[in-house]
Protein backbone atom coordinates (compact mmCIF):
# COMPACT_ATOMS: atom_id res chain seq x y z
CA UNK A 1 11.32 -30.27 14.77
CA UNK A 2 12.03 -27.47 17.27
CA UNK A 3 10.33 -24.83 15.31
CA UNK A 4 7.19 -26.98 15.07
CA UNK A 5 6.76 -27.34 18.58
CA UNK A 6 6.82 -23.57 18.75
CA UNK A 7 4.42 -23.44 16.51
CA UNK A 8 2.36 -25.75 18.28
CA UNK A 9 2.87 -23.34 21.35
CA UNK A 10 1.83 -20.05 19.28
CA UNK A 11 -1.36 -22.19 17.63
CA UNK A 12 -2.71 -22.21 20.86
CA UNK A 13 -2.66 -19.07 22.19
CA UNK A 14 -3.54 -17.92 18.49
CA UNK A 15 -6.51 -20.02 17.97
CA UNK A 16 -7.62 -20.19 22.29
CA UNK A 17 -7.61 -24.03 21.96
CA UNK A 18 -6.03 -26.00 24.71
CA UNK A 19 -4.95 -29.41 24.04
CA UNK A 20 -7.37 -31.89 25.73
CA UNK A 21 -6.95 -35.79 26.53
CA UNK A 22 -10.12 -36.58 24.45
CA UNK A 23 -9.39 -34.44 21.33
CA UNK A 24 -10.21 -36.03 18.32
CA UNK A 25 -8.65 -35.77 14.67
CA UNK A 26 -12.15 -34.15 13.45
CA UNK A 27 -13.27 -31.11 14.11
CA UNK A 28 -17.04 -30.93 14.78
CA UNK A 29 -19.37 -29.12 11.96
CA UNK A 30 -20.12 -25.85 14.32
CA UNK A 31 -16.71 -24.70 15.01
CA UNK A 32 -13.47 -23.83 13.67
CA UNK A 33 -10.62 -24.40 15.84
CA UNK A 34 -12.15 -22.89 19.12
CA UNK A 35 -14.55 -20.52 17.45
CA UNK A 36 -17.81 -20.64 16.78
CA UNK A 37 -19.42 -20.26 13.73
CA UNK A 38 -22.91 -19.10 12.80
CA UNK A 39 -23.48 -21.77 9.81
CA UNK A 40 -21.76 -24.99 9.44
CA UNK A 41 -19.45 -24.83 6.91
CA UNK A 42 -19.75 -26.72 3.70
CA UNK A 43 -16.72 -25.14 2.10
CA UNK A 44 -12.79 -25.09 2.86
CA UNK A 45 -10.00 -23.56 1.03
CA UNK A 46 -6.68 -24.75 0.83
CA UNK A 47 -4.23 -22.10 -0.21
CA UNK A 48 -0.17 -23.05 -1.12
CA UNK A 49 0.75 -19.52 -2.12
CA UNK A 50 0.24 -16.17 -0.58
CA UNK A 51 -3.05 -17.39 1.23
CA UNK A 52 -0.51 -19.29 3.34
CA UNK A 53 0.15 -15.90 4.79
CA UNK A 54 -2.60 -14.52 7.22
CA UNK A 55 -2.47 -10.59 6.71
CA UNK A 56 -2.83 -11.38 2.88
CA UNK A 57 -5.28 -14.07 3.06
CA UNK A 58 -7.48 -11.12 5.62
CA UNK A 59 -7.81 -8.77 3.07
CA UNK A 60 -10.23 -10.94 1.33
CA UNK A 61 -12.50 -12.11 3.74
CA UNK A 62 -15.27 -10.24 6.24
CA UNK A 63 -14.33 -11.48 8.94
CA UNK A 64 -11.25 -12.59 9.79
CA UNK A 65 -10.80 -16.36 10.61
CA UNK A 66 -7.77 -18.68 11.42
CA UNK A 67 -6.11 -21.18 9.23
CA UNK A 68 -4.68 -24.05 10.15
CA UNK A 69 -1.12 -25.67 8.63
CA UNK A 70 -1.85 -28.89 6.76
CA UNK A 71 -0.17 -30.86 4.26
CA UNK A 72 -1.78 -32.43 1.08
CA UNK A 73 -0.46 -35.89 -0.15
CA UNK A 74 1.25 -36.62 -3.21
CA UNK A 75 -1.29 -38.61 -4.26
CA UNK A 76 -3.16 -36.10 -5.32
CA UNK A 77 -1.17 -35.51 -8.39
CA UNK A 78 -0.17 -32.08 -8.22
CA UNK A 79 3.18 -30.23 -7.54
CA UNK A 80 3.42 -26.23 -6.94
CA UNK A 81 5.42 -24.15 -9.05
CA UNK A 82 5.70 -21.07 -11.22
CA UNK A 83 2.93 -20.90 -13.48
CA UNK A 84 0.40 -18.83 -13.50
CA UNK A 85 0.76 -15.15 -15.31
CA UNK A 86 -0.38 -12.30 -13.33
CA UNK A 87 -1.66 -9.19 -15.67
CA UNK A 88 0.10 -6.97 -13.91
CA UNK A 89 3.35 -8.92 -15.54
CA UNK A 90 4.69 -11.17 -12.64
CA UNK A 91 4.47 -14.92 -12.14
CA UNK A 92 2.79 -16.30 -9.23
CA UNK A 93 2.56 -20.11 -7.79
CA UNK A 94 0.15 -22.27 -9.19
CA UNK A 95 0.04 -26.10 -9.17
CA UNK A 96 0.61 -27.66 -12.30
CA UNK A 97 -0.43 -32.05 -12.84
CA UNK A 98 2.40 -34.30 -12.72
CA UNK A 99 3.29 -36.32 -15.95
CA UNK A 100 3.40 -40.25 -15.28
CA UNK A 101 7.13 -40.33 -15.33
CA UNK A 102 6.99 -37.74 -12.52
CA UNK A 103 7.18 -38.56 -8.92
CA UNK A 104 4.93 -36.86 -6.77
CA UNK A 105 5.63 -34.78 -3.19
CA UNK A 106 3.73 -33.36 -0.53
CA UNK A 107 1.91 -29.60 -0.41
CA UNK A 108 2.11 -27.93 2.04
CA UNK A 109 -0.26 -24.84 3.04
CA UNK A 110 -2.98 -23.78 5.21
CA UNK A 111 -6.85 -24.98 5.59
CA UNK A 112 -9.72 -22.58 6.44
CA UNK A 113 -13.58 -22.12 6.04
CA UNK A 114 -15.00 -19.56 3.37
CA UNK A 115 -18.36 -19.32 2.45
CA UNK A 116 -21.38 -17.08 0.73
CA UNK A 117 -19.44 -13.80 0.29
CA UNK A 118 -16.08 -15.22 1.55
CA UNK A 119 -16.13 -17.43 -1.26
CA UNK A 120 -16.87 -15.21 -4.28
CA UNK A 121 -14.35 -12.78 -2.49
CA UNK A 122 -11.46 -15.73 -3.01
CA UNK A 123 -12.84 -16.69 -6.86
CA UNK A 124 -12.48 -12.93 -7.83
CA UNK A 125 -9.01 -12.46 -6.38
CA UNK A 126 -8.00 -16.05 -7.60
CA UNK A 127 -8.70 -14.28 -11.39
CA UNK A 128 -6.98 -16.72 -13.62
CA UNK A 129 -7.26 -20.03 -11.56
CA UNK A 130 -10.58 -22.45 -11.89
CA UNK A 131 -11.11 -24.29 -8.16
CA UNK A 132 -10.77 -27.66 -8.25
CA UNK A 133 -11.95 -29.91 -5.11
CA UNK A 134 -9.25 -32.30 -2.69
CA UNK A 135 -10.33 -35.23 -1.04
CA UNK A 136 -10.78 -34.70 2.34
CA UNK A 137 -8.67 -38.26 2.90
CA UNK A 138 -5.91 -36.91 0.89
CA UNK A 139 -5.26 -33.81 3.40
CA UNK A 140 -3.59 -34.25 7.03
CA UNK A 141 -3.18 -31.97 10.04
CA UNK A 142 0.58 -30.74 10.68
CA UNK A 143 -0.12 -29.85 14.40
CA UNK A 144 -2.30 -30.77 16.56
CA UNK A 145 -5.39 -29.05 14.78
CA UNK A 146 -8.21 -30.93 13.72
CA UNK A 147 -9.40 -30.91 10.28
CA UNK A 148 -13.05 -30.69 9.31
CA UNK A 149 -15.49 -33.65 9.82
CA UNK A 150 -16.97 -32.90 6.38
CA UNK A 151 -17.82 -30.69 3.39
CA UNK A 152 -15.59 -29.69 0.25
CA UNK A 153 -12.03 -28.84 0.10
CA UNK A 154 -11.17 -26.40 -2.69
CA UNK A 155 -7.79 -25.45 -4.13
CA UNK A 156 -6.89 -23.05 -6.83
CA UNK A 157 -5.27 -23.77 -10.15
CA UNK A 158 -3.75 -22.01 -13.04
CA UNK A 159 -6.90 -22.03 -15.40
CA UNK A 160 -4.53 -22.64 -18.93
CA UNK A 161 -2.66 -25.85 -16.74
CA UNK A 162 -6.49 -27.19 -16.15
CA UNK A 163 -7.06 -26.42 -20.05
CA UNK A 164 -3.81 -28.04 -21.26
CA UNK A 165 -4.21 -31.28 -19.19
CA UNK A 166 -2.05 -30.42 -16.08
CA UNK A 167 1.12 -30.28 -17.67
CA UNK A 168 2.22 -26.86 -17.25
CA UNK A 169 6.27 -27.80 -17.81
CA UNK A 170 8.06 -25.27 -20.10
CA UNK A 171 8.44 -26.05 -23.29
CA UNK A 172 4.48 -27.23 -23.55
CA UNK A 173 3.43 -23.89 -24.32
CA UNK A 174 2.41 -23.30 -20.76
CA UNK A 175 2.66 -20.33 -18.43
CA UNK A 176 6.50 -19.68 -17.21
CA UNK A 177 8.70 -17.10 -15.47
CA UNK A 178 10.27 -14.84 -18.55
CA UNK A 179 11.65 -11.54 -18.71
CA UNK A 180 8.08 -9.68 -18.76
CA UNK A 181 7.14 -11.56 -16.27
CA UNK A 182 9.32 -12.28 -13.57
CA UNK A 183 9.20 -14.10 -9.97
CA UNK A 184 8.73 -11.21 -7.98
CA UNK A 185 10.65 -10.92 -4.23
CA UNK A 186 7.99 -9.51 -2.62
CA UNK A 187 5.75 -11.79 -3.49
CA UNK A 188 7.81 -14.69 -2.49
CA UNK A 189 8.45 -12.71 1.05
CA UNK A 190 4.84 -13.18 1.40
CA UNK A 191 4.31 -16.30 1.01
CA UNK A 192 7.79 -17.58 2.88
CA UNK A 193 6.82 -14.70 5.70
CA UNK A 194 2.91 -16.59 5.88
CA UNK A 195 5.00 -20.20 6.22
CA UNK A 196 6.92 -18.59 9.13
CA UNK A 197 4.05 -17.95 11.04
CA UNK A 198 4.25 -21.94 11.59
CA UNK A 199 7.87 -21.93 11.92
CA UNK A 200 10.68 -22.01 10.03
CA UNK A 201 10.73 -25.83 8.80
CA UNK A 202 7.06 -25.64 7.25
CA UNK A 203 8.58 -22.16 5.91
CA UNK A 204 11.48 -24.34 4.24
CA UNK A 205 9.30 -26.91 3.04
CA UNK A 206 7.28 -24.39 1.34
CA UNK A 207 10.66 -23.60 -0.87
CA UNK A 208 11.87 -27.81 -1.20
CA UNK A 209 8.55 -28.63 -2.80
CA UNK A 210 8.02 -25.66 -5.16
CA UNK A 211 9.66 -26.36 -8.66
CA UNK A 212 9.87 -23.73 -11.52
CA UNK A 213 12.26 -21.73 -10.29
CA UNK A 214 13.62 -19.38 -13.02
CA UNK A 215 16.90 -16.81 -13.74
CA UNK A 216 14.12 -14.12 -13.98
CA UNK A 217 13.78 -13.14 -10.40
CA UNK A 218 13.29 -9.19 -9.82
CA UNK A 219 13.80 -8.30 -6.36
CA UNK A 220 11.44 -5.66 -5.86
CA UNK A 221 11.19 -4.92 -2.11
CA UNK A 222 10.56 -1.57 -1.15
CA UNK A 223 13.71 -0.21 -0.40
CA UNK A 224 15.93 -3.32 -1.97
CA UNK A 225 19.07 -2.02 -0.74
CA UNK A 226 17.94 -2.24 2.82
CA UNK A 227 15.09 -4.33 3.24
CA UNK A 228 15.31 -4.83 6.54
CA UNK A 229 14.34 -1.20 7.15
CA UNK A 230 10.66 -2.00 6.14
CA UNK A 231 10.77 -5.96 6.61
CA UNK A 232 12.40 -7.07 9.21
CA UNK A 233 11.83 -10.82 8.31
CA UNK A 234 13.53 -10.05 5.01
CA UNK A 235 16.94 -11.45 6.15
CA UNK A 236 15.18 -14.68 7.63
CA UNK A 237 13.34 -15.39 3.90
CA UNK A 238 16.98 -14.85 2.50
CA UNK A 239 18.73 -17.40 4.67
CA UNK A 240 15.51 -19.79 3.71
CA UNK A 241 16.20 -18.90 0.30
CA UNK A 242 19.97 -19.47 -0.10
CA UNK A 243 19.88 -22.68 2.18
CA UNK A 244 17.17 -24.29 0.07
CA UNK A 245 19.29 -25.94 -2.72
CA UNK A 246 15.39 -25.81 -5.33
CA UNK A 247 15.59 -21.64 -4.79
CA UNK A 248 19.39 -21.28 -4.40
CA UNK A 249 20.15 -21.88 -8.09
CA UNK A 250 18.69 -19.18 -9.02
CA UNK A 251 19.18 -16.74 -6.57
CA UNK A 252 22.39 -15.45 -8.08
CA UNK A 253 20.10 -14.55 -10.85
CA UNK A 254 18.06 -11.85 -8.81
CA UNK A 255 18.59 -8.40 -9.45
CA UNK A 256 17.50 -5.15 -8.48
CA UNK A 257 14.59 -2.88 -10.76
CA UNK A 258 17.81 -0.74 -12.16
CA UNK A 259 20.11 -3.90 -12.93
CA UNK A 260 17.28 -6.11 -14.54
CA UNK A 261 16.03 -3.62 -16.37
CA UNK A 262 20.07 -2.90 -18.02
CA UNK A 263 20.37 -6.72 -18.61
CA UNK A 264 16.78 -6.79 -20.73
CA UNK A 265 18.05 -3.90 -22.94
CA UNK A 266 21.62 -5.55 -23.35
CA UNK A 267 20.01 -8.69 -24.31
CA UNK A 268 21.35 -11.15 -21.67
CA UNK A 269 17.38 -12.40 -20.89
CA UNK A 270 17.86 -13.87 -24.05
């Protein structure tokens, strides 16, 4: 609870918003958390992976723009995890439908405006993933931000999940860590590095409500041995990581380029 009042704290210096007695839960059409806009926006993203993470979610828009941290409910049927097969032979976070004998959690993530060239910028880079729209009811503010009065909230999912019905568990034929394509480290310090921005519970949750984990984990930060020399968050994302019991199970599992590369040709990703 600490850490989320910080975050409250660096939200409004970040953002220029001061907390006001007759704030509502809305936020009107023409802004975006104490910034004007120049259209009204009919379009909102809500991104659960590495959009979480501002300096990643940047590079793809023209102007830069903040995000706010929100949490969508269970009852909209999805849960995150490891499914979705990058090309370039890594598995990222997607959301996959939960079965009926599932029960369903909370996602959290961030919300933020894109449209005209914002939006095709976030369809090309989301290669792979179809948008699919959130109700607006279904989505709630973890600070004190307000979310949008109205328009469409979009999310990205693992095309093949959409195709398949949702499913997306292994042994369904659907997309799952494997030895060619492994959970990645830096990937996942971007995305636990974008939840810490908001403090190191939502950063946590991030972790408890991701599923998927896998034994194929390649940690591939620059510099491995000594991450810290070009991350300096990179021992904070490991405590998160060995004190989350979902991502601690496999962490034994992750191994540097040289050492998972000896256990494919031995045969132990078998």
């Amino acid at each position: 609870m600490r850490s989320y009042v910080k975050s409250l704290l660096f939200g409004a210096v970040l953002f220029g918003v001061a907390l006001g007695a007759g704030i509502t839960q809305r936020a009107t059409a023409t802004e975006w958390q104490g910034r004007k806009l120049p259209n009204i926006p009919a379009n909102f993203i809500f991104g659960y992976g590495s959009l979480i993470n501002t300096a990643s979610r940047n590079s793809s828009v023209t102007v830069p723009i903040p995000a706010i941290p929100v949490r969508v409910s269970a009852a909209f049927g999805y849960v995150r995890t490891w499914n979705d097969r990058s090309v370039s032979g890594f598995t990222a976070l997607g959301l996959r439908k939960l079965s009926p004998a599932e029960t369903g959690h909370t996602i959290n993530g961030v919300l933020y405006p894109a449209d005209g060239a914002d939006m095709s910028s976030f369809d090309a880079r989301e290669k792979g993933y179809v948008r699919v729209e959130v109700p607006i009811s279904q989505i709630e503010a973890v600070g004190w931000q307000r979310l949008p009065e109205a328009g469409h909230v979009w999310t990205y999912i693992p095309a093949l999940s959409v195709e398949h019905g949702g499913t997306g568990v292994p042994g369904q034929g659907l997309p799952a860590p494997d030895a060619s394509f492994p959970i990645l480290e830096s990937y996942i310090d971007v995305v636990v590095e974008g939840g810490l921005e908001y403090g190191p519970d939502f950063a946590r949750e991030i972790l408890e409500t991701t599923d998927g984990w896998s034994r194929f984990w390649l940690n591939d930060r620059e510099l491995a041995r000594r991450p810290w020399v070009h991350d300096p968050r990179s021992d904070t994302v490991d405590a998160l990581l060995i004190g989350t019991p979902a991502s601690a199970a496999e962490l034994s599992s992750r191994a540097f380029p040289e050492m998972y590369g000896a256990k494919l040709r031995a045969g132990s990703s078998q």
